[in-house]
C-alpha atoms as a PDB file:
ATOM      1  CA  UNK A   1       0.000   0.000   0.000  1.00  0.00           C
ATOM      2  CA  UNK A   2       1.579   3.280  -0.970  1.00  0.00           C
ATOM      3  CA  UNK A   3       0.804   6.365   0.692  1.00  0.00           C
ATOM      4  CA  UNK A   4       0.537   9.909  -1.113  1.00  0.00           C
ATOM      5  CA  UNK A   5       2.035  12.790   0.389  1.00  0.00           C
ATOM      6  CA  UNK A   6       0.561  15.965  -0.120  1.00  0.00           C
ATOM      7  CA  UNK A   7       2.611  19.695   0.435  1.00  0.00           C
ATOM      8  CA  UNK A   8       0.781  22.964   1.040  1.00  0.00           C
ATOM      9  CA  UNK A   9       3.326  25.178  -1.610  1.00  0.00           C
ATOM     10  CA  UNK A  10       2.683  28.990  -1.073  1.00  0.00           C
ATOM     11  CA  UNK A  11       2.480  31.681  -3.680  1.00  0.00           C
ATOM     12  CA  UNK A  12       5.662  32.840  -2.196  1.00  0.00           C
ATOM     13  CA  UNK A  13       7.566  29.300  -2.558  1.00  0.00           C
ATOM     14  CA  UNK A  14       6.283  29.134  -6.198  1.00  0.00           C
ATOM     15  CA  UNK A  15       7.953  32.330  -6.959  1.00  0.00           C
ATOM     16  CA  UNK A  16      11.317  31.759  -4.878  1.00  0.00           C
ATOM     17  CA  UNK A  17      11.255  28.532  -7.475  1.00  0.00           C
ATOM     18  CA  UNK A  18      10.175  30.472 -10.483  1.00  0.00           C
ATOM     19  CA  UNK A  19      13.144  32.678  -9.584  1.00  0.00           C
ATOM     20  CA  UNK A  20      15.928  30.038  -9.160  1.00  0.00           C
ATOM     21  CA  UNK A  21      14.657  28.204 -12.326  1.00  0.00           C
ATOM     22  CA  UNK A  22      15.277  31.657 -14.075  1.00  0.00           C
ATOM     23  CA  UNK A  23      18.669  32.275 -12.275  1.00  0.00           C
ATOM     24  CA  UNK A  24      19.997  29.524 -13.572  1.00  0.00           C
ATOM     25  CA  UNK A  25      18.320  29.698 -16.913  1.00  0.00           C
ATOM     26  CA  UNK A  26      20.334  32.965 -16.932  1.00  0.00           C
ATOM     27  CA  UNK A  27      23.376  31.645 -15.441  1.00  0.00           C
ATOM     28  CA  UNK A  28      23.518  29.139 -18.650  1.00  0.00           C
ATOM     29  CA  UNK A  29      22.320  31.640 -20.906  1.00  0.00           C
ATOM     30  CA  UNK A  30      25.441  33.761 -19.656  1.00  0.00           C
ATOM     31  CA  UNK A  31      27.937  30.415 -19.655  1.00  0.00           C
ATOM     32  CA  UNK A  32      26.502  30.145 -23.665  1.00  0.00           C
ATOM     33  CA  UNK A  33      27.568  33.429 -24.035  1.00  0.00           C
ATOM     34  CA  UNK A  34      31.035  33.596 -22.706  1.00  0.00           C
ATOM     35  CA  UNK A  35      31.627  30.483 -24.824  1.00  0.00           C
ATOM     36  CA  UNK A  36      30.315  31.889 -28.052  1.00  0.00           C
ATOM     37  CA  UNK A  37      32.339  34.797 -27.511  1.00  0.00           C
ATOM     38  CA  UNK A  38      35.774  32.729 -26.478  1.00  0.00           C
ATOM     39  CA  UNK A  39      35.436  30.650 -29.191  1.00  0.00           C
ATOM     40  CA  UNK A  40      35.058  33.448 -31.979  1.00  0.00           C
ATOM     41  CA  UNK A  41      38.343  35.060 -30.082  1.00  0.00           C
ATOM     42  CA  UNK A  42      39.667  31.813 -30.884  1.00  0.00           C
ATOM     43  CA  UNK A  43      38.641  31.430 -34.328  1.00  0.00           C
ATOM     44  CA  UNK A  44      40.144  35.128 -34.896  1.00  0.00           C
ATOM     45  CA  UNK A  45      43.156  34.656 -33.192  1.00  0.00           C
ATOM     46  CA  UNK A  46      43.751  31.126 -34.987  1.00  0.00           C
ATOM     47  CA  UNK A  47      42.760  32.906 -37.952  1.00  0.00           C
ATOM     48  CA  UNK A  48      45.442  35.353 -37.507  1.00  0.00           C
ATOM     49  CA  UNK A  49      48.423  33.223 -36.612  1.00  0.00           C
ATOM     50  CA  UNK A  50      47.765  31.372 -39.706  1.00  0.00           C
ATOM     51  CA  UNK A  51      47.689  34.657 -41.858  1.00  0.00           C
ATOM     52  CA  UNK A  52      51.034  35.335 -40.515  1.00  0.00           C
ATOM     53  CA  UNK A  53      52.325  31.588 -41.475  1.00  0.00           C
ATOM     54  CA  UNK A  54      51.302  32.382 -44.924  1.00  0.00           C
ATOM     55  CA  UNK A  55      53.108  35.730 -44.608  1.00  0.00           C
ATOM     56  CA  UNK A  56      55.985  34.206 -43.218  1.00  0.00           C
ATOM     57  CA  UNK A  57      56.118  31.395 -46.211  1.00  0.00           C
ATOM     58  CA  UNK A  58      56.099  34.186 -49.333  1.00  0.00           C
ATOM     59  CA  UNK A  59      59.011  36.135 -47.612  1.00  0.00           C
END
């Protein structure tokens, strides 16, 4: 026999919850950001060490 527990959850709990959820929503929206943004510095940077390769090669 299972028994079913049942939790009184307050306006104010539902928005403390609502609140983390979009805390951390923002806190990977943020993360996806800082990648994005690392890996185009990347991508630029590789971009430019192979530009000067090239240079380097018709000298």
């Amino acid at each position: 026999m299972s028994k079913r527990v049942v939790a009184l959850v307050s306006q104010t709990d539902l928005f403390a919850l609502d609140l983390g959820i979009r805390v951390d929503l923002m806190g990977l929206v943020i993360t996806l950001k800082v990648c994005q943004v690392m890996s185009k510095h990347n991508l630029n940077l590789k971009s430019r060490l192979n530009l000067k390769r090239a240079q380097e090669v018709q000298v």
